[in-house]
Structure formats: structure tokens, C-alpha cells
PDB file of N, CA and C in Angstrom:
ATOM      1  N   UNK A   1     149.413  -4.784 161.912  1.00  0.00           N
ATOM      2  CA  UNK A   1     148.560  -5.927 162.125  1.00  0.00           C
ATOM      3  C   UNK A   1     147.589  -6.033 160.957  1.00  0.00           C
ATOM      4  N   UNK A   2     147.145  -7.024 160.778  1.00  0.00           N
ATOM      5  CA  UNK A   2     146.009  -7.715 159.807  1.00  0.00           C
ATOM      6  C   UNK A   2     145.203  -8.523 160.164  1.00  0.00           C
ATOM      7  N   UNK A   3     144.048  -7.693 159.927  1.00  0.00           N
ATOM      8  CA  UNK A   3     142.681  -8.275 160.072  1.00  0.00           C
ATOM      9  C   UNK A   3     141.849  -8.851 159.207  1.00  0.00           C
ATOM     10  N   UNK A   4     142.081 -10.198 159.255  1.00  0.00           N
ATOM     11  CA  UNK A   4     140.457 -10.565 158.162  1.00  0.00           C
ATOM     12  C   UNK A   4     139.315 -11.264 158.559  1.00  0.00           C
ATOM     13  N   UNK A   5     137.989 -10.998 157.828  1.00  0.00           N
ATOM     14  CA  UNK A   5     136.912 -11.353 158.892  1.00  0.00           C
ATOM     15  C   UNK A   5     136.537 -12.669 157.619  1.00  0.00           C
ATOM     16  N   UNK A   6     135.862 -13.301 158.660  1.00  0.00           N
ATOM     17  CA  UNK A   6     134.651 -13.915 158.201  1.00  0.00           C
ATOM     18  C   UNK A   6     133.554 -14.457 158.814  1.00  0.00           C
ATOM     19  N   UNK A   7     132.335 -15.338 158.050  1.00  0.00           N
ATOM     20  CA  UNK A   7     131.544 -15.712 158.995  1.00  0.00           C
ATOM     21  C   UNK A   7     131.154 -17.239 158.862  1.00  0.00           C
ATOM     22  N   UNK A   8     130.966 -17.477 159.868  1.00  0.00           N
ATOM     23  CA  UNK A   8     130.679 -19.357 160.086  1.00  0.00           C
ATOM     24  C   UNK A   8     129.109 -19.367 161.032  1.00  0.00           C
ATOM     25  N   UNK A   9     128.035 -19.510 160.697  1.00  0.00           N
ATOM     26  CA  UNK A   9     126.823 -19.861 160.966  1.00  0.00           C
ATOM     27  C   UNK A   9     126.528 -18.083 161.323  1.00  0.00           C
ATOM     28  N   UNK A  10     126.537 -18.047 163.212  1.00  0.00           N
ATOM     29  CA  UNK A  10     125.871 -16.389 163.373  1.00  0.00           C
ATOM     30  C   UNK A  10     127.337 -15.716 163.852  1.00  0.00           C
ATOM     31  N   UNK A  11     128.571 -16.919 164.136  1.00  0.00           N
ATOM     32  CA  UNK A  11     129.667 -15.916 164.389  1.00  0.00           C
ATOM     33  C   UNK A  11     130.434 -15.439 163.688  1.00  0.00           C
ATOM     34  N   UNK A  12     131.225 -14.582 163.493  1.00  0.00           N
ATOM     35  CA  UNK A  12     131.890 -13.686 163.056  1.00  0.00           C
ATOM     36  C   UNK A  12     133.047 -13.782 163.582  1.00  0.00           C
ATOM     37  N   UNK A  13     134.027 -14.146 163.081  1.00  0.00           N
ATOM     38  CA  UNK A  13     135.490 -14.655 163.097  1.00  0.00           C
ATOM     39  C   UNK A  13     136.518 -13.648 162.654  1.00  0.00           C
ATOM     40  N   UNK A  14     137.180 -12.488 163.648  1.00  0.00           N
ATOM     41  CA  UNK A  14     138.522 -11.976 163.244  1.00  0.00           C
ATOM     42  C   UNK A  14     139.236 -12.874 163.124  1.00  0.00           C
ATOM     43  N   UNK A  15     139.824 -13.123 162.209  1.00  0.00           N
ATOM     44  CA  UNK A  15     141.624 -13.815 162.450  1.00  0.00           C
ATOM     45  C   UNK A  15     142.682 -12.630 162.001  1.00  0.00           C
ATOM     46  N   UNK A  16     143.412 -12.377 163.438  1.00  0.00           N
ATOM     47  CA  UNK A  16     144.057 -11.398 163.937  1.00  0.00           C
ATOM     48  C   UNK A  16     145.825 -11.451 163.066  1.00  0.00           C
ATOM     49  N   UNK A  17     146.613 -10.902 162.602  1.00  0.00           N
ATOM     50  CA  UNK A  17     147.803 -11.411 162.344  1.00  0.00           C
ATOM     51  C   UNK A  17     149.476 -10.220 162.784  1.00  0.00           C
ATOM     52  N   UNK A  18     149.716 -10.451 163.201  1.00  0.00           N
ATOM     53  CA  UNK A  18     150.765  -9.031 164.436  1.00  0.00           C
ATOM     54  C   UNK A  18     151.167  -8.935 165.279  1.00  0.00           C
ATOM     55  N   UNK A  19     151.368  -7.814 165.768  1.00  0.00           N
ATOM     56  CA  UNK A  19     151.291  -6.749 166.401  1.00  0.00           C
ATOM     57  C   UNK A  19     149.502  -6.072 167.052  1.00  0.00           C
ATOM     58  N   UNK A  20     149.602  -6.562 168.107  1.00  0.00           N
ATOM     59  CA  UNK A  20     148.242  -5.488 168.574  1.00  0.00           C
ATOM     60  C   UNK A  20     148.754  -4.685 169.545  1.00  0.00           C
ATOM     61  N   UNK A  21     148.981  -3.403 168.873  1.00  0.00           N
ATOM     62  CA  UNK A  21     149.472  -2.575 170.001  1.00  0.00           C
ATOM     63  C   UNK A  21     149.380  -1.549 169.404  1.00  0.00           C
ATOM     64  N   UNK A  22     149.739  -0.037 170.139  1.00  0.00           N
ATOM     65  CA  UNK A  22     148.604   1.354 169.875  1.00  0.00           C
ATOM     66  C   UNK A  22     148.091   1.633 168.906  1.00  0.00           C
ATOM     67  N   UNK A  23     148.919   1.697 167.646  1.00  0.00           N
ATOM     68  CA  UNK A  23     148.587   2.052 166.321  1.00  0.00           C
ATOM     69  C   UNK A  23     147.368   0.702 165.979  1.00  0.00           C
ATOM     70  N   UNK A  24     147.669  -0.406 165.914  1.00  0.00           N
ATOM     71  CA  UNK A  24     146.842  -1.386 165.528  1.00  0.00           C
ATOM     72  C   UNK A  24     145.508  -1.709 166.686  1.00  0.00           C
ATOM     73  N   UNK A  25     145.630  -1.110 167.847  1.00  0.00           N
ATOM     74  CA  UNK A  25     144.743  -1.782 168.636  1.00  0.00           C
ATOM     75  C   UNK A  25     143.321  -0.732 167.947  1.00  0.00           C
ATOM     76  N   UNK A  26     143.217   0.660 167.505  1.00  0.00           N
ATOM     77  CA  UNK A  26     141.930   1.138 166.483  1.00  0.00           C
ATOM     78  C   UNK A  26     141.964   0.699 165.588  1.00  0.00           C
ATOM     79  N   UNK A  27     142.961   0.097 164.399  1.00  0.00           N
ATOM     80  CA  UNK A  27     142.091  -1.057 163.664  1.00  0.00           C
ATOM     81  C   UNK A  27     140.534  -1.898 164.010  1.00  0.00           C
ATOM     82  N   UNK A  28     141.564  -2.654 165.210  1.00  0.00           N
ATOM     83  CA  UNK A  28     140.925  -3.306 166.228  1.00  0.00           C
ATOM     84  C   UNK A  28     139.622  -3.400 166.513  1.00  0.00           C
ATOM     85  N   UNK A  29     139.507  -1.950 167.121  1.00  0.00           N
ATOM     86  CA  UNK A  29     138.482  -1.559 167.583  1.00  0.00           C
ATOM     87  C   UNK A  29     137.325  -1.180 166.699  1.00  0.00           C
ATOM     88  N   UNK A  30     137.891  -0.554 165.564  1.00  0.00           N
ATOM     89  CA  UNK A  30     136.834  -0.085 164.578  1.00  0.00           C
ATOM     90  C   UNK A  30     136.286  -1.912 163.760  1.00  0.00           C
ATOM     91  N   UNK A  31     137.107  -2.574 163.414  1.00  0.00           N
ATOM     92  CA  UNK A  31     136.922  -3.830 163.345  1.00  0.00           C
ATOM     93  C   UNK A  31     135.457  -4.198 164.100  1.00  0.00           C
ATOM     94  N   UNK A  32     135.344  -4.441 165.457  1.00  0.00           N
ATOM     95  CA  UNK A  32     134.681  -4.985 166.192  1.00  0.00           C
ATOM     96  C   UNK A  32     133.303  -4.373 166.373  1.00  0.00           C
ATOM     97  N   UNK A  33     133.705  -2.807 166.013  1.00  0.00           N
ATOM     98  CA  UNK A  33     132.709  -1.715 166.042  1.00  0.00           C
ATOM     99  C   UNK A  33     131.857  -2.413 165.384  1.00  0.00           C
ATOM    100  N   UNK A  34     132.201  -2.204 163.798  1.00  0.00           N
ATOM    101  CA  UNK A  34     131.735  -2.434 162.793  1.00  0.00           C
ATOM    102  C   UNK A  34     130.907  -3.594 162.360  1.00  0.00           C
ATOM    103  N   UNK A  35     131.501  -4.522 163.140  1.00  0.00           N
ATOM    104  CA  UNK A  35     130.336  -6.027 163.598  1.00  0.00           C
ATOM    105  C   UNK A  35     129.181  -5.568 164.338  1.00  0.00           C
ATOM    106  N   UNK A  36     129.646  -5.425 165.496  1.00  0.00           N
ATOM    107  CA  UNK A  36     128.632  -4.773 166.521  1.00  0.00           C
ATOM    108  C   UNK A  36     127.448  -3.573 165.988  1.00  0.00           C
ATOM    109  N   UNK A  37     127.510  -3.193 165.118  1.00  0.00           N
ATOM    110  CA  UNK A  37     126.918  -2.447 164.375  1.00  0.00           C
ATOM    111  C   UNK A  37     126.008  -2.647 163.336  1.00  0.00           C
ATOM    112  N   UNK A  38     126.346  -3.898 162.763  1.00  0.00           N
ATOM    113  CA  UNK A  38     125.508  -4.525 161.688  1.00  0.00           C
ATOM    114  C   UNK A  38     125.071  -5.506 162.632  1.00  0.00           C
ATOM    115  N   UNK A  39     124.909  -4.995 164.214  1.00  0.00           N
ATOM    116  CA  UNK A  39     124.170  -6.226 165.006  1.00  0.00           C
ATOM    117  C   UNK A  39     124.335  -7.781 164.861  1.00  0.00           C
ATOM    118  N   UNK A  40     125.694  -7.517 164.706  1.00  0.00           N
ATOM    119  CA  UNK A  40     126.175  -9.659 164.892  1.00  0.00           C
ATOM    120  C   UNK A  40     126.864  -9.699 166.694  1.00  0.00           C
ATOM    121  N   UNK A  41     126.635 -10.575 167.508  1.00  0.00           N
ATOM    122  CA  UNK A  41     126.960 -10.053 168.569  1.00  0.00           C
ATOM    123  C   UNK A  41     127.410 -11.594 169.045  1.00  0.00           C
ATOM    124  N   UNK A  42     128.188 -12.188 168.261  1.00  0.00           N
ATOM    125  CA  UNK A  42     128.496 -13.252 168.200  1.00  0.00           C
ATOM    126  C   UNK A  42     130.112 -13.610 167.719  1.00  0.00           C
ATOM    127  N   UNK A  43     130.732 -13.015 168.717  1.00  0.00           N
ATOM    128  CA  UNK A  43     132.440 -12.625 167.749  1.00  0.00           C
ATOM    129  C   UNK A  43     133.529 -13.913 168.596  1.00  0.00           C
ATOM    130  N   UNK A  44     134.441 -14.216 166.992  1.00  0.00           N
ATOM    131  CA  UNK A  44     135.507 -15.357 167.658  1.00  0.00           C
ATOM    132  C   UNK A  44     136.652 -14.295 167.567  1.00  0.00           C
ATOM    133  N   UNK A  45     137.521 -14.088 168.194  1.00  0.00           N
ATOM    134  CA  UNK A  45     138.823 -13.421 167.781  1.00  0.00           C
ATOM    135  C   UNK A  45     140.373 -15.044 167.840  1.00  0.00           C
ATOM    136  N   UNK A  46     140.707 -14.502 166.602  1.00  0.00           N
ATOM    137  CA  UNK A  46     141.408 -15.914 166.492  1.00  0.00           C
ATOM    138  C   UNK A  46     142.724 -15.119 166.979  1.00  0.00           C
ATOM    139  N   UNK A  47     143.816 -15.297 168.050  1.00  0.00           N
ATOM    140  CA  UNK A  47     145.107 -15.127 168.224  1.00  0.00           C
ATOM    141  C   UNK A  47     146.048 -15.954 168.082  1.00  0.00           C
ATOM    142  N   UNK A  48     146.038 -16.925 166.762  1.00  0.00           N
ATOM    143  CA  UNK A  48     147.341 -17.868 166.194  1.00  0.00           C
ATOM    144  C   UNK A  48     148.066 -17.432 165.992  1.00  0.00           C
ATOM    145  N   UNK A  49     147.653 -16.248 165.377  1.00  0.00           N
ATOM    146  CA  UNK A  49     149.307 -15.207 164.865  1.00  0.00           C
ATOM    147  C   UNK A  49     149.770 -13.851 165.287  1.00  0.00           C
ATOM    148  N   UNK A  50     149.385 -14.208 166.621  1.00  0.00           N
ATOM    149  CA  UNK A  50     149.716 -12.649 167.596  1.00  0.00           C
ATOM    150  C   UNK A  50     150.464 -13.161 168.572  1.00  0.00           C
ATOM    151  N   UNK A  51     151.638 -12.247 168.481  1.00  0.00           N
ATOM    152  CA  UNK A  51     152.629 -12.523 169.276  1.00  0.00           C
ATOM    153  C   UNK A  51     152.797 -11.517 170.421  1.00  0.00           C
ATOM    154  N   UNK A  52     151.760 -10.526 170.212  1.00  0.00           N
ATOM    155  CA  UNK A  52     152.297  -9.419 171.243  1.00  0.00           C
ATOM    156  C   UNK A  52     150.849  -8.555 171.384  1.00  0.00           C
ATOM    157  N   UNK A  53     150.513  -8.370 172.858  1.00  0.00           N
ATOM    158  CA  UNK A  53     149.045  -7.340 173.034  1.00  0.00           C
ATOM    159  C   UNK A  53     149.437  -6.437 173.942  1.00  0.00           C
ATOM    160  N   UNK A  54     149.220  -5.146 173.716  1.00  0.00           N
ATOM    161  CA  UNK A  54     149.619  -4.062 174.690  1.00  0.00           C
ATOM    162  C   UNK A  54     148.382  -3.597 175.122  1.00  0.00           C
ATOM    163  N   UNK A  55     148.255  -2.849 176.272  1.00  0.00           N
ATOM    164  CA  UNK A  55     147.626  -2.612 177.091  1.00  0.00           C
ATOM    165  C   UNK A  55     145.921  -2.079 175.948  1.00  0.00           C
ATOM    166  N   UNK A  56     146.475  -1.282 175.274  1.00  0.00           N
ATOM    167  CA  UNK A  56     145.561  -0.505 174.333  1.00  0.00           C
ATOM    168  C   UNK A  56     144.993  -1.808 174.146  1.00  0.00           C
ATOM    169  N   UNK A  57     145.205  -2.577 173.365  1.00  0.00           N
ATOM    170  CA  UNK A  57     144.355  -3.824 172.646  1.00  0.00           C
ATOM    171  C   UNK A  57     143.542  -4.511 173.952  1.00  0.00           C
ATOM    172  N   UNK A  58     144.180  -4.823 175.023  1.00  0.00           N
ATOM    173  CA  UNK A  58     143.742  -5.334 175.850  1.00  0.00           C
ATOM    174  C   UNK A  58     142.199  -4.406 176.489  1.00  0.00           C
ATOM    175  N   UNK A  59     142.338  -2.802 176.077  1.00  0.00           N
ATOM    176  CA  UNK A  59     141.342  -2.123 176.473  1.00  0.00           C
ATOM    177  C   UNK A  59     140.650  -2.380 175.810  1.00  0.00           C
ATOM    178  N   UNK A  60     140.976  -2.117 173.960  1.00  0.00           N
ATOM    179  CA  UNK A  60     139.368  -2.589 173.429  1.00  0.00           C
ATOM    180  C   UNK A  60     138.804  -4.193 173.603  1.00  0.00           C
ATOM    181  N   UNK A  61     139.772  -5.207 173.768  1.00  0.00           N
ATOM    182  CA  UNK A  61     138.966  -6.053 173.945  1.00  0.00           C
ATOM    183  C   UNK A  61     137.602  -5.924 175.713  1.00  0.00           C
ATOM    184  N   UNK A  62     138.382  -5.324 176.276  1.00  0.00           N
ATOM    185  CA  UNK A  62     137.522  -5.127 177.291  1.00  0.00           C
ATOM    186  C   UNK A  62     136.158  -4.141 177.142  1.00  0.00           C
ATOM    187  N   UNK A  63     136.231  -3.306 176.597  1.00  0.00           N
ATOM    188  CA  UNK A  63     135.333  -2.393 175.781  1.00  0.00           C
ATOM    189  C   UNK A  63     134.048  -3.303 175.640  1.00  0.00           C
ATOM    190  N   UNK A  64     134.399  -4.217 174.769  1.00  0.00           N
ATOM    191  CA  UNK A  64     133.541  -5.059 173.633  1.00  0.00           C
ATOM    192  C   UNK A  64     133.062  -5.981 174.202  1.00  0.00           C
ATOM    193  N   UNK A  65     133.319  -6.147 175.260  1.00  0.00           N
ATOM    194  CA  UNK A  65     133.224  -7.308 175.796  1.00  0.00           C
ATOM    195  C   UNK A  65     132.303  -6.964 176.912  1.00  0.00           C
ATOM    196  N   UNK A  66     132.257  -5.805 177.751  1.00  0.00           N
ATOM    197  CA  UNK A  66     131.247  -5.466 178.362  1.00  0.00           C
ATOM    198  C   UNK A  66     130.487  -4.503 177.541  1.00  0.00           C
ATOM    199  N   UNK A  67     130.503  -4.212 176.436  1.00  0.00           N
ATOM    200  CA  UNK A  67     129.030  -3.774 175.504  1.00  0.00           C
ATOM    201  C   UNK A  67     127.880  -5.240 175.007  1.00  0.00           C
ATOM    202  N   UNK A  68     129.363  -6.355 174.375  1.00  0.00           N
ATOM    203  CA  UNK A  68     128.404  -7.794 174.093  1.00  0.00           C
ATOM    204  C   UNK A  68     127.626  -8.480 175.162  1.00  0.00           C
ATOM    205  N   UNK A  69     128.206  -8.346 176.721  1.00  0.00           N
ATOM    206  CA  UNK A  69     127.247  -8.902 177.786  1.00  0.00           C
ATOM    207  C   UNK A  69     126.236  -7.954 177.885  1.00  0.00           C
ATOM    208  N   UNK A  70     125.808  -6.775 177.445  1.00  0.00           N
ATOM    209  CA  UNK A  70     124.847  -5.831 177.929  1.00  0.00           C
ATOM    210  C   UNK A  70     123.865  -6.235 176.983  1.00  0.00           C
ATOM    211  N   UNK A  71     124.267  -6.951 175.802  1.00  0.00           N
ATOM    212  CA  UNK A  71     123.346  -7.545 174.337  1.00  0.00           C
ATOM    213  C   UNK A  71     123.207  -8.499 174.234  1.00  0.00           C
ATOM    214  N   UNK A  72     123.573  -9.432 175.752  1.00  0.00           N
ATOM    215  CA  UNK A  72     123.653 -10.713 175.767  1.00  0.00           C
ATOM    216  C   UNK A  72     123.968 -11.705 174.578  1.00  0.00           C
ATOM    217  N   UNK A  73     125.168 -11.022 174.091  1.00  0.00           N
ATOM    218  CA  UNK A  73     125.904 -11.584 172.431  1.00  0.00           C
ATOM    219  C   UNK A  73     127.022 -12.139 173.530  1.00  0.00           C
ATOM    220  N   UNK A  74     127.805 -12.978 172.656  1.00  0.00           N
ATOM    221  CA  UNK A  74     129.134 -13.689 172.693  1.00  0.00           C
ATOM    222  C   UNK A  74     130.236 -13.208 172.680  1.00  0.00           C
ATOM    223  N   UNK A  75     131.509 -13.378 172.742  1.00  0.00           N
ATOM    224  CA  UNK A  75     132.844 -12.590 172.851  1.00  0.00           C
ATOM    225  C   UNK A  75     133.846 -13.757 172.958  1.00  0.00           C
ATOM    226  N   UNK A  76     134.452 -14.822 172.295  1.00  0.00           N
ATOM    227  CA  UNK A  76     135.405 -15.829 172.474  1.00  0.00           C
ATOM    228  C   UNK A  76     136.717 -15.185 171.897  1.00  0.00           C
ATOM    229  N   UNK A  77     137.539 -15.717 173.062  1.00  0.00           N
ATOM    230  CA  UNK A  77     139.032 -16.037 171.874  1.00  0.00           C
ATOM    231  C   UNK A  77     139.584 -17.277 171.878  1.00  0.00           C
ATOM    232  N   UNK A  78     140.524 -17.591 170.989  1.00  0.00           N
ATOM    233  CA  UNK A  78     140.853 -18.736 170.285  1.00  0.00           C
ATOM    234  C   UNK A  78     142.488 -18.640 170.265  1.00  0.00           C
ATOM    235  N   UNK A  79     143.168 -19.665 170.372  1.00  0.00           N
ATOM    236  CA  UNK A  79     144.880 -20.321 170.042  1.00  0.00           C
ATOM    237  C   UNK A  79     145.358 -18.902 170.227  1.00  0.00           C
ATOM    238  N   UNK A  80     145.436 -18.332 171.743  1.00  0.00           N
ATOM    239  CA  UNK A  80     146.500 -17.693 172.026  1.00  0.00           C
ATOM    240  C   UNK A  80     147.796 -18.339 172.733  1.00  0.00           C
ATOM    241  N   UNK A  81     148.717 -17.636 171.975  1.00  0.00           N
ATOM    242  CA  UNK A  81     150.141 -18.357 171.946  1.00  0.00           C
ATOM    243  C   UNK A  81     150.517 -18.355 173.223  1.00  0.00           C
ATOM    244  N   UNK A  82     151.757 -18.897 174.525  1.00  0.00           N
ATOM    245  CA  UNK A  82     152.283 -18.916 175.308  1.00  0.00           C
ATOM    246  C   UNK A  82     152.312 -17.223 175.909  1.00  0.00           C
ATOM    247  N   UNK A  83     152.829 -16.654 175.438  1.00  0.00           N
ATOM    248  CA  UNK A  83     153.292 -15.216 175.519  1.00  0.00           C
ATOM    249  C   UNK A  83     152.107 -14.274 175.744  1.00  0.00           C
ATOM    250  N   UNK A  84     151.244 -14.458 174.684  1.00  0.00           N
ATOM    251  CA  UNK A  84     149.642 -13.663 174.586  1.00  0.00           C
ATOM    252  C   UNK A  84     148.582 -14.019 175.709  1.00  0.00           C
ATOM    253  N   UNK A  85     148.890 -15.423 176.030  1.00  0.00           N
ATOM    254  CA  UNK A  85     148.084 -15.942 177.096  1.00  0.00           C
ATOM    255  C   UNK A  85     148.525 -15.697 179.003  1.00  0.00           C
ATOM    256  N   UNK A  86     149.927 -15.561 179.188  1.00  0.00           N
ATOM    257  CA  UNK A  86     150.595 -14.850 179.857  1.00  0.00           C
ATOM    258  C   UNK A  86     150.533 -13.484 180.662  1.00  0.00           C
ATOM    259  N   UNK A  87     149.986 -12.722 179.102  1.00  0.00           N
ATOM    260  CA  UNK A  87     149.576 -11.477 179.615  1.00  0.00           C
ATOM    261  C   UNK A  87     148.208 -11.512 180.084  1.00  0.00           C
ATOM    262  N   UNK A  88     146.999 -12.514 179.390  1.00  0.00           N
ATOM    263  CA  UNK A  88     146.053 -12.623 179.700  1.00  0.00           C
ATOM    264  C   UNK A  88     145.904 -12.396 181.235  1.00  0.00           C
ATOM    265  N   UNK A  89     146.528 -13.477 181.411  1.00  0.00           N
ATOM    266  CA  UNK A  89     146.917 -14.264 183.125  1.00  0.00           C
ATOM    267  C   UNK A  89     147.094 -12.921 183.901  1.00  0.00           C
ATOM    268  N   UNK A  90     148.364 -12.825 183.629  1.00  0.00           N
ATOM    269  CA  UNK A  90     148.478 -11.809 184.580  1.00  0.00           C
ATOM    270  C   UNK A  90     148.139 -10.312 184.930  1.00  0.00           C
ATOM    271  N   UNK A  91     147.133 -10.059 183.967  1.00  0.00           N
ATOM    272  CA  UNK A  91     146.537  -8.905 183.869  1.00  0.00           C
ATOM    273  C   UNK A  91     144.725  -9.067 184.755  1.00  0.00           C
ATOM    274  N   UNK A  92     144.545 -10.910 184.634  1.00  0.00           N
ATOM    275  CA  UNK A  92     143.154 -11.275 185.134  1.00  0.00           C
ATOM    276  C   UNK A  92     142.182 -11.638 183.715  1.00  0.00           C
ATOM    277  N   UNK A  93     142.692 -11.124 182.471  1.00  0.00           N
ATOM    278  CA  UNK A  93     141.529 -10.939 181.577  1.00  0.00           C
ATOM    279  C   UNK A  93     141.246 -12.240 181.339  1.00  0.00           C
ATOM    280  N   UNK A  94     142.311 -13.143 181.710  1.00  0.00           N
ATOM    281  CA  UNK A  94     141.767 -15.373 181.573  1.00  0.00           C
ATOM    282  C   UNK A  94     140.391 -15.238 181.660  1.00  0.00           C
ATOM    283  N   UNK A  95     140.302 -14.377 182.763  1.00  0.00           N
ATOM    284  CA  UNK A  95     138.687 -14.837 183.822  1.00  0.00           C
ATOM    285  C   UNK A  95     137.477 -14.116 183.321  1.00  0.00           C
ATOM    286  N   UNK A  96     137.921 -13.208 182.334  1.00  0.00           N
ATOM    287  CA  UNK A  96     136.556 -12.240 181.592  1.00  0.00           C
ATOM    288  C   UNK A  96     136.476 -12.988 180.084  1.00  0.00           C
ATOM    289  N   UNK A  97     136.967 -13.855 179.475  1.00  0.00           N
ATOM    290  CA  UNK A  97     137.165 -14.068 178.317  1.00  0.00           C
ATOM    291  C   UNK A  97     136.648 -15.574 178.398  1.00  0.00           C
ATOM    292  N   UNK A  98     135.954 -16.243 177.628  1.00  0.00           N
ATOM    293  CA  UNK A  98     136.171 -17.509 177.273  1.00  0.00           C
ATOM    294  C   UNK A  98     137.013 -17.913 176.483  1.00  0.00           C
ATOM    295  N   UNK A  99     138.514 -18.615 176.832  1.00  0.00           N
ATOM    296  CA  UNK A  99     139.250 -19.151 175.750  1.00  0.00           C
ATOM    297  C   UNK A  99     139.577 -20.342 175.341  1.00  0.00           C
ATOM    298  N   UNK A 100     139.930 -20.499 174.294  1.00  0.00           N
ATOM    299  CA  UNK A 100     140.060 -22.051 173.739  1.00  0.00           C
ATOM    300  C   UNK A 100     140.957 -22.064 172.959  1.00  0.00           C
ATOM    301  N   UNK A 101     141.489 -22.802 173.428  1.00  0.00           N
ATOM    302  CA  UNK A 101     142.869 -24.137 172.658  1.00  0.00           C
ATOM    303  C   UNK A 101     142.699 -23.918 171.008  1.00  0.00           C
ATOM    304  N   UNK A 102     141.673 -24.007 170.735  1.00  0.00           N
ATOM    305  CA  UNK A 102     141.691 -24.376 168.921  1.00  0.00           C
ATOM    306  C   UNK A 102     140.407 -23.541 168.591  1.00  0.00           C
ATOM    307  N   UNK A 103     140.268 -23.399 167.338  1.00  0.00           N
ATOM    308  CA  UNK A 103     139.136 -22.678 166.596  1.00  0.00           C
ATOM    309  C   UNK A 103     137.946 -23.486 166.758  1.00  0.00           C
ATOM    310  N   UNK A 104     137.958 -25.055 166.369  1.00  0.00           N
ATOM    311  CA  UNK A 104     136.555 -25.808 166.384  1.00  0.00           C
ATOM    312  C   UNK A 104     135.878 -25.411 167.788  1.00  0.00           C
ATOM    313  N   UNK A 105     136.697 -25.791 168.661  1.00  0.00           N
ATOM    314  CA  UNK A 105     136.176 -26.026 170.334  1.00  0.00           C
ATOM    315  C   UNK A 105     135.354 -25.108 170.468  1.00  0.00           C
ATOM    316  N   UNK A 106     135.891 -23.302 170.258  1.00  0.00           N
ATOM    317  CA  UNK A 106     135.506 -22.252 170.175  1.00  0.00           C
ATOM    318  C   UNK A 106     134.410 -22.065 169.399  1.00  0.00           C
ATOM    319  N   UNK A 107     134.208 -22.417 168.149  1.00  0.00           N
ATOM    320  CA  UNK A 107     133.085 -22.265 167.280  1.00  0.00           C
ATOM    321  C   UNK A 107     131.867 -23.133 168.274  1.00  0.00           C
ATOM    322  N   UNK A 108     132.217 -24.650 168.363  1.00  0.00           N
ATOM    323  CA  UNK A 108     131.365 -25.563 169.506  1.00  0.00           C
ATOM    324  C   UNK A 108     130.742 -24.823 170.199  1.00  0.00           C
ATOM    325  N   UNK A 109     131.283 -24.201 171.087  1.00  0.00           N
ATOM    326  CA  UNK A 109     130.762 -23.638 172.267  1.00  0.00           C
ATOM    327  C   UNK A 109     129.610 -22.211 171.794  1.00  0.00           C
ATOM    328  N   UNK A 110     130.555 -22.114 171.021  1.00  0.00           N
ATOM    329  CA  UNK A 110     129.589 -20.954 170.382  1.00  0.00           C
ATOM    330  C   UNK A 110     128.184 -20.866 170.008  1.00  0.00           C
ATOM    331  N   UNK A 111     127.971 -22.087 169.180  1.00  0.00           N
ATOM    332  CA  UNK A 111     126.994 -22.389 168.830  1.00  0.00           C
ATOM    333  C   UNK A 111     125.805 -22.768 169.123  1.00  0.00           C
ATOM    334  N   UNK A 112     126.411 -23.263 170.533  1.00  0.00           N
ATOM    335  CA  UNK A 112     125.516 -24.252 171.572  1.00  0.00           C
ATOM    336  C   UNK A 112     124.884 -23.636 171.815  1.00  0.00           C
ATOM    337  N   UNK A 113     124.539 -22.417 172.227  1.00  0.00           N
ATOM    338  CA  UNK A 113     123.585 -21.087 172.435  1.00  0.00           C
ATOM    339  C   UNK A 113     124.097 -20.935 174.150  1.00  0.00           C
ATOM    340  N   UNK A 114     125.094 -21.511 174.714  1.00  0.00           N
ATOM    341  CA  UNK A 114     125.231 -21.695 176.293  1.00  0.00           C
ATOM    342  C   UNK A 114     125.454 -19.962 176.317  1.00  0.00           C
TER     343      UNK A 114
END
């Protein structure tokens, strides 16, 4: 998998590209660390080009996601594919995640301070 970051106003944008699964899901994680650390608590994770999340990935996103509500920071994801969104579903994580259709919507919401 391949990770590249960037930043758009206070969020911080992975765009994800792979495979997220064991070997890649500590990328992942150290990735997110590493935001969370330089205190940005404002993260988009883009899934346009992930075709596949295994349980591991699915843990660190859960990780991060109840450390960012404890910092009352943000946690979005963005254009997960048929397949990626699937697992979402049926694992429940739809309902812990804010997700969105496209990157703008996601940034939108982001910004709004909601």
C-alpha cells in the first residue's frame, strides 16, 4: 500500500492506494500516529484506490478514531469503493465513521467546525 499525505486548511488528507491489510495496516497506523502527534486532529482518509481492508486496518482505523473523539478532533472517510464499503456495513463501522461519496463533500463538512 501507498500512502501520501497532505494538507487542505486544518485537515490532513491520507490518500490511501492498495492493499490495507496486515503488513500495510502499521504503515497505517504509524501514518495516523504521526499526525496525531504533531497535534492535527482533523484527518480525511481518502479510499478511491483501496480495494481491500482486513480486519487489522479496520482495527487501526478504530484505534484513531476513539483517541480523535477523546480530543474532540475529526476522523472522515471519503470514495470508498462498493467492496470497501460492504465491509464497512457489515462489520457496523458505517455507523462510527462519517462517510462521503467524494472528497469536496468530506472536506465541506469538515470544515464547518460541526
Amino acid at each position: 500500500m501507498q500512502i501520501t499525505q497532505q494538507a487542505t486548511g486544518s485537515t490532513i488528507i491520507l490518500n490511501l492506494k492498495g492493499r490495507v491489510d496486515t503488513f500495510s495496516s502499521k504503515e497505517l497506523d504509524r501514518a495516523i500516529s504521526k499526525i496525531l502527534k504533531n497535534e492535527n486532529h482533523q484527518i480525511l482518509i481518502d479510499f478511491s484506490e483501496v480495494d481491500f481492508i482486513a480486519s487489522s486496518g479496520l482495527r487501526v482505523l478504530l484505534t484513531a478514531v476513539k483517541y480523535i473523539n477523546q480530543v474532540k478532533g475529526k476522523l472522515a472517510l471519503c470514495t470508498l469503493k462498493p467492496k470497501v464499503r460492504e465491509i464497512f456495513d457489515l462489520v457496523g463501522f458505517s455507523n462510527l465513521f462519517p462517510i462521503f461519496s467524494n472528497r469536496e463533500e468530506a472536506l465541506k463538512e469538515l470544515s464547518s467546525g460541526n
